[in-house]
Protein backbone atom coordinates (compact mmCIF):
# COMPACT_ATOMS: atom_id res chain seq x y z
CA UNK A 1 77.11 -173.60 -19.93
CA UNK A 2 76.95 -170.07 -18.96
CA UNK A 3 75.21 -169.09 -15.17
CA UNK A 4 72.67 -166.31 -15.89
CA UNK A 5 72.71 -163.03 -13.24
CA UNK A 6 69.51 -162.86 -10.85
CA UNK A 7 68.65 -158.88 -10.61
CA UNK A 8 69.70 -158.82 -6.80
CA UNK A 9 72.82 -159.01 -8.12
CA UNK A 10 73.18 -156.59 -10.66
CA UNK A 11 71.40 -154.61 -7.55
CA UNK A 12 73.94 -155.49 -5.30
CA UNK A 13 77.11 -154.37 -7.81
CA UNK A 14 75.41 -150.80 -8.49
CA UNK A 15 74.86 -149.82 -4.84
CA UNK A 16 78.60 -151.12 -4.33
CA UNK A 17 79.38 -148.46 -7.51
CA UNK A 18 77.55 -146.08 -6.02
CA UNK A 19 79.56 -146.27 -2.55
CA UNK A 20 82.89 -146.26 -4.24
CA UNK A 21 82.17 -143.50 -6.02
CA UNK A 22 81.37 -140.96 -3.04
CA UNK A 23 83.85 -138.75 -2.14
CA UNK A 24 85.77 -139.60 1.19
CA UNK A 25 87.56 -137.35 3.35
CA UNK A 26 88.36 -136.47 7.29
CA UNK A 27 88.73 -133.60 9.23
CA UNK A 28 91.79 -133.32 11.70
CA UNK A 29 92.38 -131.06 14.91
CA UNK A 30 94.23 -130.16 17.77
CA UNK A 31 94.86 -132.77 20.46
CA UNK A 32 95.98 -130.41 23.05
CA UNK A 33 93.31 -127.84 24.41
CA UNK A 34 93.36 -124.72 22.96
CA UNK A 35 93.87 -121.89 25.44
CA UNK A 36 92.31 -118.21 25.28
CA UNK A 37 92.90 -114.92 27.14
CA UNK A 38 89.07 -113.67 28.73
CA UNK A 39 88.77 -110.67 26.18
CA UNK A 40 91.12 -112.06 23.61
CA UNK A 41 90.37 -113.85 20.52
CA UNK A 42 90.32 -118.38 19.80
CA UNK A 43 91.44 -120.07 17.21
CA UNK A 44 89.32 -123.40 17.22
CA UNK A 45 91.87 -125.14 14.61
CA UNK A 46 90.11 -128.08 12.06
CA UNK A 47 91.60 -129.01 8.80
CA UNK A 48 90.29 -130.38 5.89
CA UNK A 49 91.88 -133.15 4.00
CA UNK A 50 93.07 -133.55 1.09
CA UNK A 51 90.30 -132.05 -0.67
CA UNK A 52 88.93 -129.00 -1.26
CA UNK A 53 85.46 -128.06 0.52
CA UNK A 54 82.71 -128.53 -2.46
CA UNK A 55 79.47 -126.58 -2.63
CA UNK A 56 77.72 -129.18 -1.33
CA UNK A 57 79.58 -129.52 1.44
CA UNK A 58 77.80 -128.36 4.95
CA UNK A 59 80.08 -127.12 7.93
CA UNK A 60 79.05 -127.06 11.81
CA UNK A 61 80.54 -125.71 14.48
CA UNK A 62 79.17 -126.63 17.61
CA UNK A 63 79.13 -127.13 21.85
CA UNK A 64 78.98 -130.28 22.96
CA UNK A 65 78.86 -130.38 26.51
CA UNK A 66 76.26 -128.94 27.79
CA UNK A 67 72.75 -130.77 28.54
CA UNK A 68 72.55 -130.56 24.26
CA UNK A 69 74.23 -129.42 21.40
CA UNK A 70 73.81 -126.14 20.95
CA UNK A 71 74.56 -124.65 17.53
CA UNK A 72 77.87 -122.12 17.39
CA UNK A 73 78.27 -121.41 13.62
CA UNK A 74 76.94 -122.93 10.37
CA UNK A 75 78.05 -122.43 6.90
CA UNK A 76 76.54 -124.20 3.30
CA UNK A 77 79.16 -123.42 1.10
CA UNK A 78 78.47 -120.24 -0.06
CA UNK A 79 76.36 -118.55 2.96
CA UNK A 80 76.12 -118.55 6.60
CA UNK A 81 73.33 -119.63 8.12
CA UNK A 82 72.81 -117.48 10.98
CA UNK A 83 69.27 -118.13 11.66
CA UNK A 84 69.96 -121.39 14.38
CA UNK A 85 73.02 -119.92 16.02
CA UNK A 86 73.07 -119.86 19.46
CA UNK A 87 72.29 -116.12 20.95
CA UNK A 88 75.54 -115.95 23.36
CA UNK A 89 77.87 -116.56 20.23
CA UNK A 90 76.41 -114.07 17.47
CA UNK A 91 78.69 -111.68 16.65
CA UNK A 92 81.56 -113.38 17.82
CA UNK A 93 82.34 -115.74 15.46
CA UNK A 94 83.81 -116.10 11.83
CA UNK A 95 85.74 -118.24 9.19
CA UNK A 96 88.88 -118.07 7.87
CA UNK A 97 86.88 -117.87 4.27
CA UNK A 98 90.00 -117.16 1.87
CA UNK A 99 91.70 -120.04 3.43
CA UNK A 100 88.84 -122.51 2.58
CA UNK A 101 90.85 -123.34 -0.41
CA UNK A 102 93.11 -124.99 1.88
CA UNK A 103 91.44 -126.84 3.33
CA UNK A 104 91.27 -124.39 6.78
CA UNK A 105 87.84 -124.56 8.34
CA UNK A 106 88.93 -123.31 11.51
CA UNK A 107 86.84 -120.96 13.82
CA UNK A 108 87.68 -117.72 15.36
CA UNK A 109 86.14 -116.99 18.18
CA UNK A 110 86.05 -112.90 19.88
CA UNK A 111 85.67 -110.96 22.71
CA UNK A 112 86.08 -114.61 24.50
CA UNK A 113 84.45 -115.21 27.67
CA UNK A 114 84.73 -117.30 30.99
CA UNK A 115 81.27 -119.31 29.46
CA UNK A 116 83.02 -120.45 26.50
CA UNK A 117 85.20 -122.42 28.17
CA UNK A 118 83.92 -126.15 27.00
CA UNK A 119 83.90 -129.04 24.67
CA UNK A 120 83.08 -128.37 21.13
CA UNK A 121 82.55 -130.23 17.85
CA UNK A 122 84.05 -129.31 13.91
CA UNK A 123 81.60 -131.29 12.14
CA UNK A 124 81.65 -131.48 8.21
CA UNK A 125 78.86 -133.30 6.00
CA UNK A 126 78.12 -134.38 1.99
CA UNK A 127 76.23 -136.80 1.04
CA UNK A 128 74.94 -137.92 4.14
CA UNK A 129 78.74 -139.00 5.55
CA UNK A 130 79.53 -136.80 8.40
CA UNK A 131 83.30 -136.74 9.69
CA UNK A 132 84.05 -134.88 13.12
CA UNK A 133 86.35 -133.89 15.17
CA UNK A 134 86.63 -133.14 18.77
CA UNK A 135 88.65 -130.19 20.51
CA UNK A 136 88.31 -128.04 24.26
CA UNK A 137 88.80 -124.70 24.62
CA UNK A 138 90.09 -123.39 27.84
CA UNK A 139 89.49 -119.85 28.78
CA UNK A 140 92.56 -117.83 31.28
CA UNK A 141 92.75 -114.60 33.01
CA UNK A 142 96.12 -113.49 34.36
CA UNK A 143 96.04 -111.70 37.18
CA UNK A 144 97.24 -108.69 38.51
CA UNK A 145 100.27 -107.97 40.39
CA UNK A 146 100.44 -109.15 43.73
CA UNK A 147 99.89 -106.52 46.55
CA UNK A 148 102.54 -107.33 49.57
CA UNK A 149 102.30 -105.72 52.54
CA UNK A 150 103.09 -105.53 57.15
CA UNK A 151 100.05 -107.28 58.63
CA UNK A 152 101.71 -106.49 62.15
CA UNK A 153 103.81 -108.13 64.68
CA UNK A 154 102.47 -111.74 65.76
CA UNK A 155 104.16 -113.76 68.65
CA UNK A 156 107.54 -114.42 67.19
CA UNK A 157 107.45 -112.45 63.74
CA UNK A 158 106.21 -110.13 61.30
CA UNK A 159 102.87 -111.25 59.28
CA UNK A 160 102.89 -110.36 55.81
CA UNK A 161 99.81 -110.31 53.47
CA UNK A 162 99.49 -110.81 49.72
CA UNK A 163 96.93 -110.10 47.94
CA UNK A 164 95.80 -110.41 44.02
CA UNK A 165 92.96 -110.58 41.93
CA UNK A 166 91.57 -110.92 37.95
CA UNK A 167 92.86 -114.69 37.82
CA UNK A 168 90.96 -117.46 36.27
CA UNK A 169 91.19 -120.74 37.13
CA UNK A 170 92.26 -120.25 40.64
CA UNK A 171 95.96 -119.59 41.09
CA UNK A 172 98.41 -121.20 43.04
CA UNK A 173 100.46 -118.81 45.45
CA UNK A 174 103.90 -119.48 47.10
CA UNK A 175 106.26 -118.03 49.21
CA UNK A 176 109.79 -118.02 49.32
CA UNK A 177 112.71 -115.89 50.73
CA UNK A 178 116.10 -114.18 48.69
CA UNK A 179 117.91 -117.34 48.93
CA UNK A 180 115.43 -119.13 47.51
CA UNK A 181 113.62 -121.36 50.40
CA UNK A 182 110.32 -122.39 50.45
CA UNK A 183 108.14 -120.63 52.84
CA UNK A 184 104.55 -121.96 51.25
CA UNK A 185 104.10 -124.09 54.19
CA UNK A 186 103.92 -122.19 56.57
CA UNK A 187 101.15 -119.56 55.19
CA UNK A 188 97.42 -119.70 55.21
CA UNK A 189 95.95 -119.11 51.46
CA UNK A 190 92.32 -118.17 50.64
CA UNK A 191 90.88 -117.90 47.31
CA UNK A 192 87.63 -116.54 46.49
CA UNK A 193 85.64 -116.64 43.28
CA UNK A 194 83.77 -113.06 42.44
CA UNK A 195 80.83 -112.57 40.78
CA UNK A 196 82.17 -112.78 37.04
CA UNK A 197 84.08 -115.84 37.87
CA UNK A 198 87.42 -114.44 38.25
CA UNK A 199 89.27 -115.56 41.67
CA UNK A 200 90.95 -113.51 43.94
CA UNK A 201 93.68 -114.75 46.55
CA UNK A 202 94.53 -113.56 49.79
CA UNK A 203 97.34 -115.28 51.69
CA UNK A 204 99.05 -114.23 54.95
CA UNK A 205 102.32 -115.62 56.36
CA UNK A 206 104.42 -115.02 59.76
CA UNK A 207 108.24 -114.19 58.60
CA UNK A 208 111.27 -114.18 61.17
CA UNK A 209 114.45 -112.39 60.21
CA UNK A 210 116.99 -113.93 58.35
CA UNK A 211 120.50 -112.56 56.78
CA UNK A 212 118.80 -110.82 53.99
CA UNK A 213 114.84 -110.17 54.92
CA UNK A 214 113.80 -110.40 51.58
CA UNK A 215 110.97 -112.37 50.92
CA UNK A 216 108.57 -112.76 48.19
CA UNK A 217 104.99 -113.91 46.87
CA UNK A 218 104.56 -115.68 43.77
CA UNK A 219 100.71 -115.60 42.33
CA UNK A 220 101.32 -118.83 39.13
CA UNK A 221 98.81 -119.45 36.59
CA UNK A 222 99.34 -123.10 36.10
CA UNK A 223 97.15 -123.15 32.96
CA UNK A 224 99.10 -120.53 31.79
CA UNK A 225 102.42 -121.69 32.79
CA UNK A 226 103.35 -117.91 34.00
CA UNK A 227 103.65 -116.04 37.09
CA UNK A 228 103.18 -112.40 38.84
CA UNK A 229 105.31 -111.51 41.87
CA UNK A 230 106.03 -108.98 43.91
CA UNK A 231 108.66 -108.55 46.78
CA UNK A 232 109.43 -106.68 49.65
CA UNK A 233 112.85 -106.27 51.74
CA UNK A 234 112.43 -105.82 55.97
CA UNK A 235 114.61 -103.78 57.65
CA UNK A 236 116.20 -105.69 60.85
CA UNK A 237 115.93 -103.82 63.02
CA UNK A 238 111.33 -104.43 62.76
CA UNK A 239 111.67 -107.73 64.01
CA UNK A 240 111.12 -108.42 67.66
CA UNK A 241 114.53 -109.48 69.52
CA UNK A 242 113.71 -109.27 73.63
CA UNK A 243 110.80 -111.42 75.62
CA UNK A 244 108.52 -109.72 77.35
CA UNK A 245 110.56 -110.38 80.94
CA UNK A 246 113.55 -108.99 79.18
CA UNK A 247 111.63 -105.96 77.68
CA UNK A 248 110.43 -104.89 81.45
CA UNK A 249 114.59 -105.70 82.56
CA UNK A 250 115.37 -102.76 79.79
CA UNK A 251 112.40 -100.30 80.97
CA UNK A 252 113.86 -101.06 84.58
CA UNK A 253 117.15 -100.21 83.40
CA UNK A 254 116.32 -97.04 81.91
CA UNK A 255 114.72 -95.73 84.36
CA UNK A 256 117.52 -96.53 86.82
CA UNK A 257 120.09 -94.63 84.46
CA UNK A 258 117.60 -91.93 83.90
CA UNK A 259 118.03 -90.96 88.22
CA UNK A 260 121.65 -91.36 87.59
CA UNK A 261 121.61 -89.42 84.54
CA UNK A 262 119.76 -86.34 86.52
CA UNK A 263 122.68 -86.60 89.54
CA UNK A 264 125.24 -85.96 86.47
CA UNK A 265 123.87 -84.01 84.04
CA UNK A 266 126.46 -81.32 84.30
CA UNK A 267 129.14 -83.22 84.06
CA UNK A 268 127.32 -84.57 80.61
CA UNK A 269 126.69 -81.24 79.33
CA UNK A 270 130.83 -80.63 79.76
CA UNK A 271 130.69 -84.04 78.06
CA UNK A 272 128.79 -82.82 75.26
CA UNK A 273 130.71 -79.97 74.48
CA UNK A 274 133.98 -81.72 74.26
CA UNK A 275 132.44 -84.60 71.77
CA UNK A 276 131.11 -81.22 69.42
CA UNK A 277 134.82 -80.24 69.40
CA UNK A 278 136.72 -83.79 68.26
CA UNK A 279 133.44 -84.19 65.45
CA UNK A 280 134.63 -80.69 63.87
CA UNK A 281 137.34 -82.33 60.83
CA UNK A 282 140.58 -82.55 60.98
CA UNK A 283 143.40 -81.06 58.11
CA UNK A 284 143.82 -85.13 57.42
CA UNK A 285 139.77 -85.66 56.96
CA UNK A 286 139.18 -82.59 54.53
CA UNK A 287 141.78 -84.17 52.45
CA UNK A 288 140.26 -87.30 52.35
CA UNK A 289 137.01 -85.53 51.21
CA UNK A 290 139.07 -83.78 48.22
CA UNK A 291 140.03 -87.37 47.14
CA UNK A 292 136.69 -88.68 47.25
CA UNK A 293 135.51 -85.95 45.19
CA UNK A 294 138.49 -86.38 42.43
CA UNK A 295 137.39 -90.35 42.39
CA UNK A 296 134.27 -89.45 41.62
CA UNK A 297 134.71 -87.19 38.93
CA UNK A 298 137.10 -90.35 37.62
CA UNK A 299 134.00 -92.68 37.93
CA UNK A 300 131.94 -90.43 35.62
CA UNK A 301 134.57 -90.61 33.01
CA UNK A 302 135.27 -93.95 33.04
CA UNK A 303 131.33 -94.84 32.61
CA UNK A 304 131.35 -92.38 29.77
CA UNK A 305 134.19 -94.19 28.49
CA UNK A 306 132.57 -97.90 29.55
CA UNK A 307 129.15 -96.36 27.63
CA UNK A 308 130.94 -96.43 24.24
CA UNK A 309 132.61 -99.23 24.74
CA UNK A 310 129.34 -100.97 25.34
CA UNK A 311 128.01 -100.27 21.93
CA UNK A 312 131.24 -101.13 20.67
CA UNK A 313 130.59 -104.22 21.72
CA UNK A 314 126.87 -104.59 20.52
CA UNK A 315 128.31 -104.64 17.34
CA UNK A 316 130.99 -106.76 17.69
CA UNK A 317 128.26 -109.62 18.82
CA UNK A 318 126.60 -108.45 15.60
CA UNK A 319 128.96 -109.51 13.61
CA UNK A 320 129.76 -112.37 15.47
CA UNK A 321 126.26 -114.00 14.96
CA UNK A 322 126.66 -113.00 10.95
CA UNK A 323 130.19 -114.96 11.26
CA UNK A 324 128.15 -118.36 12.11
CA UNK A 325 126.39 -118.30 8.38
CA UNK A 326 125.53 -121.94 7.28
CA UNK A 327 124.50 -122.97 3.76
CA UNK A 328 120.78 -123.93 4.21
CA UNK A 329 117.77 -125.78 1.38
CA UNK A 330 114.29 -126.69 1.90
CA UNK A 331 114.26 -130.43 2.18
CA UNK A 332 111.34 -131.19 -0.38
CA UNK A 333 110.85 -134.85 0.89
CA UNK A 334 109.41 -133.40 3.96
CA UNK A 335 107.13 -130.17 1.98
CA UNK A 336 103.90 -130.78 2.51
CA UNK A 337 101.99 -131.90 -0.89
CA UNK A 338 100.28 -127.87 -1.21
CA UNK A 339 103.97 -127.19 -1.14
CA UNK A 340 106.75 -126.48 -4.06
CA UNK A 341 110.03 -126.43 -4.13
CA UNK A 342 112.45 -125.04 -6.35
CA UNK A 343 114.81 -127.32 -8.08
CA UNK A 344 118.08 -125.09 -6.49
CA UNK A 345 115.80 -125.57 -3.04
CA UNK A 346 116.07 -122.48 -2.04
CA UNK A 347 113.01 -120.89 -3.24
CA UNK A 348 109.13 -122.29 -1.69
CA UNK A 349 105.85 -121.46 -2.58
CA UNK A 350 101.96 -122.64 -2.24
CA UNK A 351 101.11 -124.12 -5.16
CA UNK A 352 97.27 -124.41 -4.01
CA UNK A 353 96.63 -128.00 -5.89
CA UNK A 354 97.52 -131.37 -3.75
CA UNK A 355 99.77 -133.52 -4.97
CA UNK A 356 99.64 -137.09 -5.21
CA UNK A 357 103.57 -138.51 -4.22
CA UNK A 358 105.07 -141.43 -2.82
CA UNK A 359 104.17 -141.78 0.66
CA UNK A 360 107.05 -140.98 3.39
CA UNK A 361 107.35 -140.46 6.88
CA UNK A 362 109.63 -137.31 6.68
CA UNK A 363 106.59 -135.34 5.35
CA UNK A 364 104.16 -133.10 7.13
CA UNK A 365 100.75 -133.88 6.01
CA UNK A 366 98.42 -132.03 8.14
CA UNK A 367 99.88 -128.57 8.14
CA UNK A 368 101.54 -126.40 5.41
CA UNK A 369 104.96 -126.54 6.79
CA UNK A 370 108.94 -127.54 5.43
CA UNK A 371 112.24 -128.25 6.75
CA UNK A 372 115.57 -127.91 6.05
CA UNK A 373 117.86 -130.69 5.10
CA UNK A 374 120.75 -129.69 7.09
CA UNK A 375 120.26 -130.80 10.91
CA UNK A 376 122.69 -129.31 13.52
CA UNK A 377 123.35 -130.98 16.85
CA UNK A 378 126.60 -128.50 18.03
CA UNK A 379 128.14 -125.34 17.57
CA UNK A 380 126.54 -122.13 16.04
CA UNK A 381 125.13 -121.53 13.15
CA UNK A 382 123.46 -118.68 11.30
CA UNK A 383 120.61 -118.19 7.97
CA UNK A 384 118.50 -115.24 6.70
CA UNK A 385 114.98 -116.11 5.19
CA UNK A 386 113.03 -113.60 3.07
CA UNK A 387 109.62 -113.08 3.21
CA UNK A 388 109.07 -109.83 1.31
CA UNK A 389 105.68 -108.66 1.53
CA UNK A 390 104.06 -112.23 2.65
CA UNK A 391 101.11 -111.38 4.93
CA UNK A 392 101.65 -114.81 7.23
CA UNK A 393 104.12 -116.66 7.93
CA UNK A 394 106.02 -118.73 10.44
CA UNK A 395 109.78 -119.88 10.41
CA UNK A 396 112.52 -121.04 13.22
CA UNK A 397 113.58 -124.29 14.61
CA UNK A 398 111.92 -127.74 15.16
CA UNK A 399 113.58 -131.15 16.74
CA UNK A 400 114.00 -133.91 14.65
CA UNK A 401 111.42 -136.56 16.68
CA UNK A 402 108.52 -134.06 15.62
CA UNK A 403 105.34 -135.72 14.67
CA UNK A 404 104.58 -135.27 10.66
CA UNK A 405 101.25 -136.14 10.79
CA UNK A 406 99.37 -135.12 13.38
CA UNK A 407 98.12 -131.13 14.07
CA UNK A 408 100.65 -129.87 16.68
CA UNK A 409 100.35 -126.53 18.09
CA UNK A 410 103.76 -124.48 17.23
CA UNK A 411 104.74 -124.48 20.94
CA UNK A 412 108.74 -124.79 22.64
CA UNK A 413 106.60 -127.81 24.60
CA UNK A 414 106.03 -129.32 21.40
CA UNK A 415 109.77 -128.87 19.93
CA UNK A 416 109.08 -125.88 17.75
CA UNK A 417 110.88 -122.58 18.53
CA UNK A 418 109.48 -120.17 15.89
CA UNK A 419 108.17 -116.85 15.08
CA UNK A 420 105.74 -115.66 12.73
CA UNK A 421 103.35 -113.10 11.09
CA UNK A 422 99.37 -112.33 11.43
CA UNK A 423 98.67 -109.71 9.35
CA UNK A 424 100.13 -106.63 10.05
CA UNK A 425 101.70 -107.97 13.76
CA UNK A 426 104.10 -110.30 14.90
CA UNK A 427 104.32 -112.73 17.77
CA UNK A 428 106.70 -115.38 19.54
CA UNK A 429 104.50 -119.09 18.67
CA UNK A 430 103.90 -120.09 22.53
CA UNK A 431 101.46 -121.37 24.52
CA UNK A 432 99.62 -118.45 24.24
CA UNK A 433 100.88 -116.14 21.30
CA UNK A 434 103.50 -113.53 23.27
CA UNK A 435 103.36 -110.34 20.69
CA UNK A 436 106.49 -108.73 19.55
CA UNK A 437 108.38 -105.58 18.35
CA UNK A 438 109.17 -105.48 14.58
CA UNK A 439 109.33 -103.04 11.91
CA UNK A 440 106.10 -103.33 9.86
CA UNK A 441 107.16 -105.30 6.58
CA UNK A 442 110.18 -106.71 7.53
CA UNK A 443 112.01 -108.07 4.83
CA UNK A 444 114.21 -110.57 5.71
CA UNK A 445 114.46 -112.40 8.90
CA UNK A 446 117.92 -113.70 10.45
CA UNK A 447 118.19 -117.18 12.51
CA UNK A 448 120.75 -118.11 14.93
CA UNK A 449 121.03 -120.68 16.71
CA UNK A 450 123.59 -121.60 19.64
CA UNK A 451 123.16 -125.46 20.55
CA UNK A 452 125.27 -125.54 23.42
CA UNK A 453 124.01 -122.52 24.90
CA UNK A 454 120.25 -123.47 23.97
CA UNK A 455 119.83 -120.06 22.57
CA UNK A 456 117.59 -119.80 19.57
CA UNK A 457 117.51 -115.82 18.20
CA UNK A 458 115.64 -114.06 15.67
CA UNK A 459 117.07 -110.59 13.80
CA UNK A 460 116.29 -108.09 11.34
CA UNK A 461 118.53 -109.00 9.31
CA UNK A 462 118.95 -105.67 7.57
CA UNK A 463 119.81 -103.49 10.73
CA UNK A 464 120.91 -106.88 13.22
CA UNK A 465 118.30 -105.83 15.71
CA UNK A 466 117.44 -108.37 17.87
CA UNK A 467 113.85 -109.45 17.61
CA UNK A 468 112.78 -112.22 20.19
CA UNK A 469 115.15 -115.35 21.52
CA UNK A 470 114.48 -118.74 22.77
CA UNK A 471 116.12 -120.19 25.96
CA UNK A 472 116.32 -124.65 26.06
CA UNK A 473 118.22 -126.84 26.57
CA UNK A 474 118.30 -128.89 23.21
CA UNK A 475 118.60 -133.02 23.99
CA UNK A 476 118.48 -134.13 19.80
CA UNK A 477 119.40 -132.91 15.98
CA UNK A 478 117.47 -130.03 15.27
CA UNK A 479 116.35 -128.04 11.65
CA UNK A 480 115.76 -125.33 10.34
CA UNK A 481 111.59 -124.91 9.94
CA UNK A 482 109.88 -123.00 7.26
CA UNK A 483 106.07 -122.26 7.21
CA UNK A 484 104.82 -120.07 3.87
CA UNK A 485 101.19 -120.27 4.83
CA UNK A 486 98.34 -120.40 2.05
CA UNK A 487 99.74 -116.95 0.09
CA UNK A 488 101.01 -117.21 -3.52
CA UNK A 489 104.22 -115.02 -2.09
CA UNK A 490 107.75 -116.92 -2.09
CA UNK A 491 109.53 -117.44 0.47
CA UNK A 492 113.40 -117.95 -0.12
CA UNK A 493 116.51 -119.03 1.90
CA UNK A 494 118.97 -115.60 1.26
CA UNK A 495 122.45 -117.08 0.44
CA UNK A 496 125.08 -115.60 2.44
C-alpha cells in the first residue's frame, strides 16, 4: 500500500531545490595588513572565487571601525554608485575593472592619507547571501634624514643632538658608536606629534672620546622595517682632558714661563733663527720629494691600468652567471586552474575559464601564480624568462613550505624573492614595493640564483645588466616562481 505525500512536503523538497540551486562562492584577502606610503597609492587586495562576478552581483567596499560603517566604494555590476560614498574618499578610489574577469575585486586607494589608516570590509552580495572579508590598512611616512649636531660641552663630554621629522607612527631612535656599541641608553629621546599627525624626534646624548669618535643616530621605522641615519666623526682633541684644579695648575704654569720667557727672549730670538736654518731642505730631502713625485705619477698609471681591468672583470662575472644555465619547466600540478600549460612546459598562458581538476596540495588556488618543477637546495644556477610585451607580471624565487592556498603578499618575509611589472614601471615585490631601473619593454629577464651565498639576482638578459638582487640566507629547497597575471600574452622559459 502506497503512503500518499502531505503538501508540506512537496513544500519542504522545493525550498531545499531552491537552496541548492543558488550560486555559492567566497571572497578571500590578505591576512597581513596592508601598508601605504602618506601620498602614495593602496592596494586593498579581495579575490573572488571561482566564479566570475555576475550582473547581479553587488560589491561594497567599506570602513568598519569607526562609530559606523561608513560607505568607501559601491559598484552593481555595470555602474558605480557614487551617490552614498563617503565625502573624504571621492575621488580617490577605483577598481581594477578589466580584471573583474578574474575574479580581482580589489580596491585602489590614492593620494592616501594618515585618516585612512583603519579596518575595512570587501563585502560581495547575490541573492541575499553576503560573503566578506576583513583586511587593515596601515598608513607610513618615512622620515627625513636625521640632523646631528655639538650641543656643547657638559660635565664630562660632548652632547650631541639629533633631530628628524615627517615620520609616522613614531620612530624609534638609537645610538651607537663606529665599533658598533650601543649608546641608546644613555640618551634622552622626545617625540612630538605635529599638527598633520606626523612625529618629529629630538634626542640628545653626552659622548666621551673613544679610539675612533665616530658615533651615529639611527631614526627606524619599525612599521616600515627601514632606517635613516646620519653620522658625525669628533676630532680628539674637542673633548675635555684636565679638571678644573688642573686647568688653573696649567694657567699658573704659563704664566710662570711667560716671566721667564721675557728674561730670555733674546736668547730665543737667536733660537729662532737657527731652527729657520735646519727647516730649509737638505740635498737628501729634495730627492726624496723627486721620488714621491715619480710614485705618484706610477699610481695614476696603475689605476688607469686597474680601471680596465675592472671592466674586464664585469664581464668575466657576466659570463660566469650565464655559465650556471639550468634546464627549467613550469610544473603544471601546481598552475593555478586560470592557468595553461604547454605540453613541452615551457610555454604559460591565462586561459581566462576555471578549470575543474583533481584536487592537490601543490597548487596555488587563490592567486594566478606557477612553479617550476626543478627545486635547488646548493650550488648556482641560472634561467632566462620572456615576457615580450606582457603589461604585468611577476617572476623569481619562492621556498618550498609556501602556503598554496591562502593570499600571501609577494614579500622576502613571506619566502618569495621576485620582481615584477605594473604597467609601464618596475619594482622589487617587498614590503612596500621598492621601484627599479629597467629599460622600458624588456624582453627577457635572466635569474640567478647563488644558494650558498643567499644571493638571488635579476638581469637583462640581452645586455647582462644587473637589475635588482636579493640578499638571505636560504634554510629549505627553493623554485623557480612564475606569475603571468590576467593578460592573454605568453610567458615562456627561453632554453639556453
Amino acid at each position: 500500500m502506497s503512503e500518499r505525500v502531505g503538501p508540506w512536503a512537496l513544500s519542504l523538497i522545493l525550498l531545499l531545490g531552491i537552496h541548492s540551486a543558488q550560486t555559492v562562492f567566497k571572497v578571500t584577502g590578505p591576512e597581513a595588513p596592508v601598508i601605504a606610503m602618506i601620498g602614495g597609492e593602496a592596494v586593498l587586495e579581495c579575490q573572488l572565487i571561482p566564479d566570475k562576478p555576475t550582473a547581479d552581483m553587488e560589491l561594497q567596499w567599506v570602513r568598519s571601525d569607526l562609530s559606523q560603517h561608513i560607505l568607501i566604494h559601491k559598484y552593481i555590476f555595470g555602474q558605480d554608485v557614487e551617490e552614498q560614498q563617503a565625502e573624504a574618499y571621492r575621488g580617490r578610489t577605483e577598481f581594477f575593472k578589466d580584471e573583474f574577469n578574474q575574479g580581482n575585486v580589489s580596491l585602489k586607494v590614492k593620494h592616501v592619507r594618515l585618516e585612512d589608516e583603519g579596518d575595512y570590509l570587501c563585502m560581495v552580495e547575490q541573492n541575499s547571501i553576503i560573503e566578506q572579508v576583513a583586511m587593515k590598512l596601515k598608513t607610513a611616512s618615512f622620515g627625513h634624514r636625521p640632523v646631528l649636531r655639538l650641543d656643547g660641552y657638559h660635565s664630562e663630554g660632548i652632547g650631541l643632538q639629533c633631530d628628524s621629522s615627517s615620520w609616522y607612527p613614531a620612530p624609534r631612535v638609537h645610538w651607537s658608536s663606529r665599533n658598533g656599541k650601543d649608546m641608546t641608553e644613555k640618551a634622552t629621546t622626545k617625540t612630538v606629534q605635529g599638527t598633520h599627525g606626523l612625529y618629529s624626534v629630538s634626542s640628545t646624548i653626552e659622548v666621551t672620546s673613544d679610539s675612533i669618535n665616530i658615533f651615529k643616530c639611527l631614526v627606524n621605522s619599525t612599521i616600515l622595517k627601514r632606517t635613516q641615519e646620519s653620522s658625525l666623526q669628533i676630532p680628539d682633541e674637542f673633548f675635555p682632558r684636565m679638571s678644573k684644579l688642573f686647568t688653573a695648575f696649567i694657567l699658573f704654569l704659563f704664566l710662570f714661563v711667560g716671566i721667564m720667557g721675557a728674561a730670555a727672549f733674546y736668547q730665543y730670538r737667536k733660537r729662532e733663527n737657527m731652527e729657520e736654518l735646519r727647516k730649509r731642505p737638505t740635498t737628501e730631502e729634495y730627492m726624496s720629494v723627486l721620488n714621491r713625485q715619480e710614485k705618484l705619477k706610477l699610481d695614476v698609471d696603475n689605476a688607469a691600468s686597474n680601471l680596465g681591468l675592472e671592466k674586464h672583470l664585469s664581464m668575466t662575472a657576466a659570463e660566469r652567471v650565464i655559465s650556471a644555465a639550468a634546464p627549467v619547466t613550469f610544473d603544471s600540478e601546481t598552475a593555478n586552474p586560470y592557468l595553461t600549460v604547454s605540453e613541452d612546459r615551457l610555454t604559460v598562458m591565462f586561459n581566462g575559464d576555471w578549470q575543474e581538476l583533481q584536487p592537490n596540495p601543490k597548487r596555488f588556488i587563490s592567486r594566478l601564480f606557477v612553479m617550476a618543477e626543478e627545486g635547488y637546495e646548493t650550488g648556482s644556477q641560472y634561467w632566462e624568462v620572456l615576457v615580450g610585451n606582457k603589461p604585468d607580471w611577476d617572476l623569481g624565487l619562492v621556498k618550498e613550505s609556501i602556503s598554496k592556498e591562502d593570499w600571501i603578499m609577494l614579500t622576502p618575509d613571506n619566502g618569495y624573492w621576485t620582481i615584477g611589472k605594473r604597467g609601464n614601471s618596475y619594482e622589487a615585490n617587498t614590503a612596500i614595493p621598492e621601484p627599479i631601473s629597467c629599460k622600458l619593454n624588456t624582453q627577457r629577464i635572466g635569474v640567478y640564483l647563488n644558494y650558498e651565498e643567499g644571493m638571488v639576482g635579476f638581469y637583462n638578459a640581452d645586455d647582462m645588466v644587473p637589475i635588482y638582487s636579493f640578499t638571505t640566507t636560504f634554510t629549505e629547497k627553493v623554485y623557480p616562481f612564475f606569475s603571468p597575471w590576467g593578460s592573454q600574452e605568453e610567458m615562456k622559459i627561453a632554453p639556453l
